[in-house]
Protein backbone atom coordinates (compact mmCIF):
# COMPACT_ATOMS: atom_id res chain seq x y z
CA UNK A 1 13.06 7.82 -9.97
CA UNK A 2 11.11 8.37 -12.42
CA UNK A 3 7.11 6.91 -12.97
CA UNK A 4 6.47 4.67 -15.80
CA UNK A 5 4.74 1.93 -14.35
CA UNK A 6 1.57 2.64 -12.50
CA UNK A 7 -0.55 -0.22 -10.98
CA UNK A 8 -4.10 0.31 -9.46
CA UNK A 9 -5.49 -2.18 -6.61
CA UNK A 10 -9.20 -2.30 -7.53
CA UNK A 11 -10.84 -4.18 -4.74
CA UNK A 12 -14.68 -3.14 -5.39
CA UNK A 13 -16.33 -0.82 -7.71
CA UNK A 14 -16.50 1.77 -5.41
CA UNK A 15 -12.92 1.80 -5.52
CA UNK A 16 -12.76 2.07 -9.20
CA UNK A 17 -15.02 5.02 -8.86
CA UNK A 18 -12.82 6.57 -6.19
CA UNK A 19 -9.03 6.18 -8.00
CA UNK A 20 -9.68 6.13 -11.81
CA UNK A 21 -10.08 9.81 -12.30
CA UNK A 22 -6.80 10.51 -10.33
CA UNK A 23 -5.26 7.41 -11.58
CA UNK A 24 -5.66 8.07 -14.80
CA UNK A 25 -4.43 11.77 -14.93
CA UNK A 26 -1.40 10.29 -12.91
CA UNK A 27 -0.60 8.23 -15.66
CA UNK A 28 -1.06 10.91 -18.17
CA UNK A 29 1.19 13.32 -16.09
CA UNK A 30 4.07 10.88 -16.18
CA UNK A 31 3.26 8.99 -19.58
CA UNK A 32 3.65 5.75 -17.37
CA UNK A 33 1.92 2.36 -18.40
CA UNK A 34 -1.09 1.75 -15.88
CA UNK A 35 -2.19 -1.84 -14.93
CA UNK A 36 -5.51 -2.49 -13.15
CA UNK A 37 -5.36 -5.25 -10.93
CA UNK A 38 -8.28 -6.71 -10.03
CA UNK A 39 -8.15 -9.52 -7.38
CA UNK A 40 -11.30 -11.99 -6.86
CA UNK A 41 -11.42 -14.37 -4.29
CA UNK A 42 -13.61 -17.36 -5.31
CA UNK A 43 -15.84 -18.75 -2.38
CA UNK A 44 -15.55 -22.64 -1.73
CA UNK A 45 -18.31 -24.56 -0.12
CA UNK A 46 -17.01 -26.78 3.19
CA UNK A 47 -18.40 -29.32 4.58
CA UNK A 48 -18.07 -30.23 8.54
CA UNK A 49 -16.93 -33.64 9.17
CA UNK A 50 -15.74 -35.61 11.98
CA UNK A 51 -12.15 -35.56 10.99
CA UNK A 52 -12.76 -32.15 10.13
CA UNK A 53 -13.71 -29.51 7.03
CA UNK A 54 -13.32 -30.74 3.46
CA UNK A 55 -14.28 -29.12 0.66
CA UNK A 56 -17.62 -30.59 -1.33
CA UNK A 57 -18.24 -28.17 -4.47
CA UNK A 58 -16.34 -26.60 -7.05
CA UNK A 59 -15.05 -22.93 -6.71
CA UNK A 60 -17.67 -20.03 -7.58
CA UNK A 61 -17.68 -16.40 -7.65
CA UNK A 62 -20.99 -15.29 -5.94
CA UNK A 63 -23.60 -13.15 -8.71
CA UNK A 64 -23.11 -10.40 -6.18
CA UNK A 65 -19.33 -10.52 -6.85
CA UNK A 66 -19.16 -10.91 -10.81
CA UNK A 67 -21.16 -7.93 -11.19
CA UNK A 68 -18.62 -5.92 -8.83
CA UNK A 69 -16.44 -7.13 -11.22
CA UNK A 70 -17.86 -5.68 -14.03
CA UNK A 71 -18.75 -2.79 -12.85
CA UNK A 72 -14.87 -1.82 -11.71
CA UNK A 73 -13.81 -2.90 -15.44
CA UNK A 74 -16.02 -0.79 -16.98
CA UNK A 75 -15.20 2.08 -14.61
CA UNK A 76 -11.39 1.65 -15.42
CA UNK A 77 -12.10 1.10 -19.35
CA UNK A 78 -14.34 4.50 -19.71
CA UNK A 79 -11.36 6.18 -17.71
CA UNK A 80 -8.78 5.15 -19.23
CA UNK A 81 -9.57 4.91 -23.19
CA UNK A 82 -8.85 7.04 -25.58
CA UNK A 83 -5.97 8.45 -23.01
CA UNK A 84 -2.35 9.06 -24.17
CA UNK A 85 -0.98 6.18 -22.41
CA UNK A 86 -0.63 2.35 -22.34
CA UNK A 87 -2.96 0.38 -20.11
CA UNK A 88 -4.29 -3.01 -19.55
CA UNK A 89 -6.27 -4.42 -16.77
CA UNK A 90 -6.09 -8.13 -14.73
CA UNK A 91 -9.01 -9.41 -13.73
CA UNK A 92 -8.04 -12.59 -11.17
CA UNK A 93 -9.31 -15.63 -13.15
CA UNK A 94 -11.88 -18.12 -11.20
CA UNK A 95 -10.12 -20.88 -9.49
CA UNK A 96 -6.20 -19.44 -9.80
CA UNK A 97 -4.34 -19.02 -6.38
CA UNK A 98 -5.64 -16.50 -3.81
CA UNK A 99 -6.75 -12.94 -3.91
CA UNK A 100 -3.66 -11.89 -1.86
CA UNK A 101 -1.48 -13.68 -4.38
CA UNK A 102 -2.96 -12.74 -7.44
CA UNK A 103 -2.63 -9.02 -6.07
CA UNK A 104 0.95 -9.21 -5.37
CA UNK A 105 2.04 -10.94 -8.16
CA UNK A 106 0.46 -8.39 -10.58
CA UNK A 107 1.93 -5.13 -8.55
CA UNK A 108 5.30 -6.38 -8.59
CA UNK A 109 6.69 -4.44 -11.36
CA UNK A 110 5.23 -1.54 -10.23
CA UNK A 111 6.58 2.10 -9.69
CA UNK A 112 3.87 2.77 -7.05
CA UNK A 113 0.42 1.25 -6.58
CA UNK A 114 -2.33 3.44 -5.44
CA UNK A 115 -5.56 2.24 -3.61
CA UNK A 116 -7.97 3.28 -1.95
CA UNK A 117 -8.52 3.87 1.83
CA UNK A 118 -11.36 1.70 2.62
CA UNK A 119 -14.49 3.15 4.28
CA UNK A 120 -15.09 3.36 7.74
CA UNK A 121 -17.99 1.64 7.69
CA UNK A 122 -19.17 -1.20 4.72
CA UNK A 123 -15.76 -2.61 4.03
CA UNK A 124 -15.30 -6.13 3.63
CA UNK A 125 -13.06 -7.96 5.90
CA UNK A 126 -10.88 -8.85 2.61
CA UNK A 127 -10.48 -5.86 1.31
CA UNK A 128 -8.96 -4.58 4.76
CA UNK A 129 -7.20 -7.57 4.46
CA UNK A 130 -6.05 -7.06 1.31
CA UNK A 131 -4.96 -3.53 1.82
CA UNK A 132 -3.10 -4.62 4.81
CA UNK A 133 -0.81 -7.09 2.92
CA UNK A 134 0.02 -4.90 -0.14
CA UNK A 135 1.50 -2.81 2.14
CA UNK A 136 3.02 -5.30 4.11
CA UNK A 137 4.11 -7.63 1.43
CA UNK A 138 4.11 -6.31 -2.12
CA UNK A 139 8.11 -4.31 -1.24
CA UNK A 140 6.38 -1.54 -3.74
CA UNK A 141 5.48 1.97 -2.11
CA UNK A 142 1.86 2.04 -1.87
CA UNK A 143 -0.42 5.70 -2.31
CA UNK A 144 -3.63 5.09 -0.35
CA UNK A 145 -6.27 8.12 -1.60
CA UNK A 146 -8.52 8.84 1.00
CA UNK A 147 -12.63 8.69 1.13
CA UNK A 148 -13.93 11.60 -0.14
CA UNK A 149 -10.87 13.25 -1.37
CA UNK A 150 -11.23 15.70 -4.95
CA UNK A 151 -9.20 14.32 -7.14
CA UNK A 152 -6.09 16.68 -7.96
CA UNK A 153 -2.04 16.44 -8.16
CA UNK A 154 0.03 16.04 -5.34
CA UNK A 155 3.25 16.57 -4.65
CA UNK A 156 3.23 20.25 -4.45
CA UNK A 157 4.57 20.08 -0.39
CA UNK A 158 4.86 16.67 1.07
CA UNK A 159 5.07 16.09 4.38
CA UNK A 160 7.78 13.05 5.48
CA UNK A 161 7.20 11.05 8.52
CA UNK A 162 11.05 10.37 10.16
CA UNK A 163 12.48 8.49 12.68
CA UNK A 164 15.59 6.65 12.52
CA UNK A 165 13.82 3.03 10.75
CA UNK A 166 14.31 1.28 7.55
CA UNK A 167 11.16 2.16 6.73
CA UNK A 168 11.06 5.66 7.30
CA UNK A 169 14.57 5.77 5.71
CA UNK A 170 12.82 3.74 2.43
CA UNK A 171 9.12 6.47 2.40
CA UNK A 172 11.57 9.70 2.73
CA UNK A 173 13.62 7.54 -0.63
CA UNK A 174 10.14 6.82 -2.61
CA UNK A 175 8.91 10.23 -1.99
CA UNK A 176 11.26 11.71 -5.08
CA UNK A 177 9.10 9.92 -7.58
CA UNK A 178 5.95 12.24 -6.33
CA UNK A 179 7.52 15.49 -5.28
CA UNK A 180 6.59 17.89 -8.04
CA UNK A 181 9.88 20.06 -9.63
CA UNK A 182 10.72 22.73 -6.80
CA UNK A 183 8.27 20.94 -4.35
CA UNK A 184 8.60 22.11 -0.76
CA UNK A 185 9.25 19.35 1.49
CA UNK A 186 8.97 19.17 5.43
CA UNK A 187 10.36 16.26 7.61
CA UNK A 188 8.78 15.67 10.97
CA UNK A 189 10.59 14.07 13.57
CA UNK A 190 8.91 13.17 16.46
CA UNK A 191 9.89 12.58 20.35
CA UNK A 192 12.50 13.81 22.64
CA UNK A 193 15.56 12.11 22.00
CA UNK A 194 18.34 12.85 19.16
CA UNK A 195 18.36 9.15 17.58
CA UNK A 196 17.94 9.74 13.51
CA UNK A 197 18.34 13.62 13.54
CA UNK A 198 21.54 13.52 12.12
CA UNK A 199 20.54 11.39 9.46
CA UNK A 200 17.58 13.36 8.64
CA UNK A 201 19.97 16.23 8.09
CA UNK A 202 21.70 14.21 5.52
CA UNK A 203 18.64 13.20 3.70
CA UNK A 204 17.21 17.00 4.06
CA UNK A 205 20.94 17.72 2.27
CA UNK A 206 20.08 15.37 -0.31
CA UNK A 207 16.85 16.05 -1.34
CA UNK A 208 18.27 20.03 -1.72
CA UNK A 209 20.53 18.58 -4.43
CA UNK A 210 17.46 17.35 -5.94
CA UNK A 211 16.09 21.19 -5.69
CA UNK A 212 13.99 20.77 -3.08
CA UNK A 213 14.02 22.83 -0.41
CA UNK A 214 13.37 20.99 2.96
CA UNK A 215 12.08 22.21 6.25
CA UNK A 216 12.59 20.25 9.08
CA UNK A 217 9.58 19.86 11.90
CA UNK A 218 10.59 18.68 15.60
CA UNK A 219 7.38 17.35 18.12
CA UNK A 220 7.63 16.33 21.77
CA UNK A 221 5.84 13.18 22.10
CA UNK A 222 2.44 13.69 23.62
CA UNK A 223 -0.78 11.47 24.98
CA UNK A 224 -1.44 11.88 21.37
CA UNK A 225 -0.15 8.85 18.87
CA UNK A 226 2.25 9.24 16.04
CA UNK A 227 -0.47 8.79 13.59
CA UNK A 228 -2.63 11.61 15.07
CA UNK A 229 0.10 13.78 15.13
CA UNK A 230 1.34 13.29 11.96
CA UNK A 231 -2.08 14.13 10.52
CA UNK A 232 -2.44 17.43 12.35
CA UNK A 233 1.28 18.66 11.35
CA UNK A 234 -0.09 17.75 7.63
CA UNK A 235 -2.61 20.12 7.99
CA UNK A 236 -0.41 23.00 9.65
CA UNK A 237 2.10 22.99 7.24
CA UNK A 238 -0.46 22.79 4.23
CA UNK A 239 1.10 19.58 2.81
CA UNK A 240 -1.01 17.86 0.23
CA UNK A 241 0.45 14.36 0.89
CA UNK A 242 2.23 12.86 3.38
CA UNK A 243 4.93 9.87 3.39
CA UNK A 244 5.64 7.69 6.01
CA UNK A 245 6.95 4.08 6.90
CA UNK A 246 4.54 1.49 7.34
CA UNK A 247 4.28 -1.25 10.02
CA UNK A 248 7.93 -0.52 11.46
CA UNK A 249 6.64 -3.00 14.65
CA UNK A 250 6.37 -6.96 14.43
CA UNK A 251 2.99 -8.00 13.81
CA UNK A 252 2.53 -9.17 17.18
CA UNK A 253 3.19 -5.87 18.41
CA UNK A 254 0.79 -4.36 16.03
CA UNK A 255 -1.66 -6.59 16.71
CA UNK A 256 -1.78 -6.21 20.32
CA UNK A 257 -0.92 -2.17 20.82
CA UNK A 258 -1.77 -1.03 17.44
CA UNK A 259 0.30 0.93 15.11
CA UNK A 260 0.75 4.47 13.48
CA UNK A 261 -0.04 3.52 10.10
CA UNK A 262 -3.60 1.75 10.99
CA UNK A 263 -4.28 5.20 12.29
CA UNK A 264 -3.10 6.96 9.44
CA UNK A 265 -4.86 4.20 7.37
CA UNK A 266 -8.36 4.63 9.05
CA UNK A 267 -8.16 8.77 9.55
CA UNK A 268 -6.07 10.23 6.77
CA UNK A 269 -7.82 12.72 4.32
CA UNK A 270 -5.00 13.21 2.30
CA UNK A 271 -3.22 10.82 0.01
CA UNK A 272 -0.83 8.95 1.81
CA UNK A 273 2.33 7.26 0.56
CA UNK A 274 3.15 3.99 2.94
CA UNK A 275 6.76 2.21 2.27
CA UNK A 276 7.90 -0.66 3.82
């Protein structure tokens, strides 16, 4: 597959500061079309009542908010004008439907959607919220670039997160898009048991076709968790982004035990393409 539709989830200035640079030489690379998507959710006052809450005043954006805004527009206008490729950017409109389904709608059509890993500390419960359910929900693979990551290309040597899942199955698919001509690839496979290996040797066989050459990483499972793990092989086999499928548990059982990719979400300082 080939890139020539870009989207970029802009969820706070700060994010526009963080992804424009890299989106926008991205875009260049490929000569792909890149949409900003900026999703705004509009605060409604409530009122308590004895039958309940009901709403008494008229959606606003908070000052705070609008200037946000405006400062991630202008941060994607200065990046990408004047560029050799076609851009636009959507700015959620007060008082249409929710942030979450403003966001989705406008990524649909997209090749890949990059955002931004949010910060470990001064992240609004939205935008974690946000980033959450573009994973979850958009069906589009999703590049989160970490905090405090120099911009530069990627695809160089990817490493691919495997076990036998739909998921995993749909990252180690999505990955082609990224991987650089001749990129190296490694797969990691992790735990004891022989479920998926086979399979991984037929997608190791394919992605040779493709003129990659694949080497293929086996892990016992250890006190550590998969997420951990699959950050520290990253870093051993010098990859400069790693793939992996996202939320491959119910959301119950994420909820409760937690899950590989809110690891790899929270600790990752390499790019990190989730597919789901």
């Amino acid at each position: 597959m080939t890139l020539k539709s870009l989207a970029v989830a802009l969820f706070s200035a700060e994010d526009a500061q963080r992804l424009m640079t890299f989106a926008a030489d991205m875009a260049s690379r490929s000569g792909a079309h890149l949409t900003g998507v900026m999703p705004v959710e509009a605060q409604v006052p409530f009122a308590g009542t004895e039958g309940g809450l009901v709403s008494y005043g008229a959606a606003y954006v908070p000052e705070w908010q609008q200037e946000e805004a405006e400062a991630a527009a202008k941060t994607f206008e200065a990046a990408a004008a004047g560029r050799d490729f076609p851009y636009d950017l959507r700015q959620q409109p007060l008082g249409s439907q929710s942030a979450e389904d403003f966001l989705l709608d406008n990524v649909a059509a997209a090749d890949l959607v990059i955002a931004a890993q949010c910060p470990p500390e001064g992240a609004r419960y939205s935008q974690r919220q946000l980033q959450e359910q573009l994973i979850r929900r958009s069906g589009r693979p999703v590049l989160i670039v970490p905090e405090g990551w120099t911009p530069a290309p990627v695809g160089a040597h990817i490493l691919i997160g495997w076990s036998n899942t739909r998921e995993a199955v749909r990252a180690a698919h999505d990955t082609r898009a990224l991987a650089q001509p001749g990129a190296t690839l490694s797969i990691l496979h992790i735990g004891d048991g022989s479920d998926g290996l086979a399979c991984r040797e037929d997608m190791a066989a394919a992605f040779d076709r493709h003129g990659h050459p694949v080497t293929l990483i086996n892990r016992e499972r250890t006190a550590q968790d998969t997420g951990t793990m699959l950050l520290k092989v990253a870093v051993e086999c010098g990859a400069d982004m790693l793939a992996a499928g996202a939320f491959g548990h119910s959301w119950a059982y994420d909820f409760v035990i937690g899950a590989a990719t809110r690891e790899l979400l929270a600790h990752a300082k390499l790019p990190v393409l989730f597919s789901r």
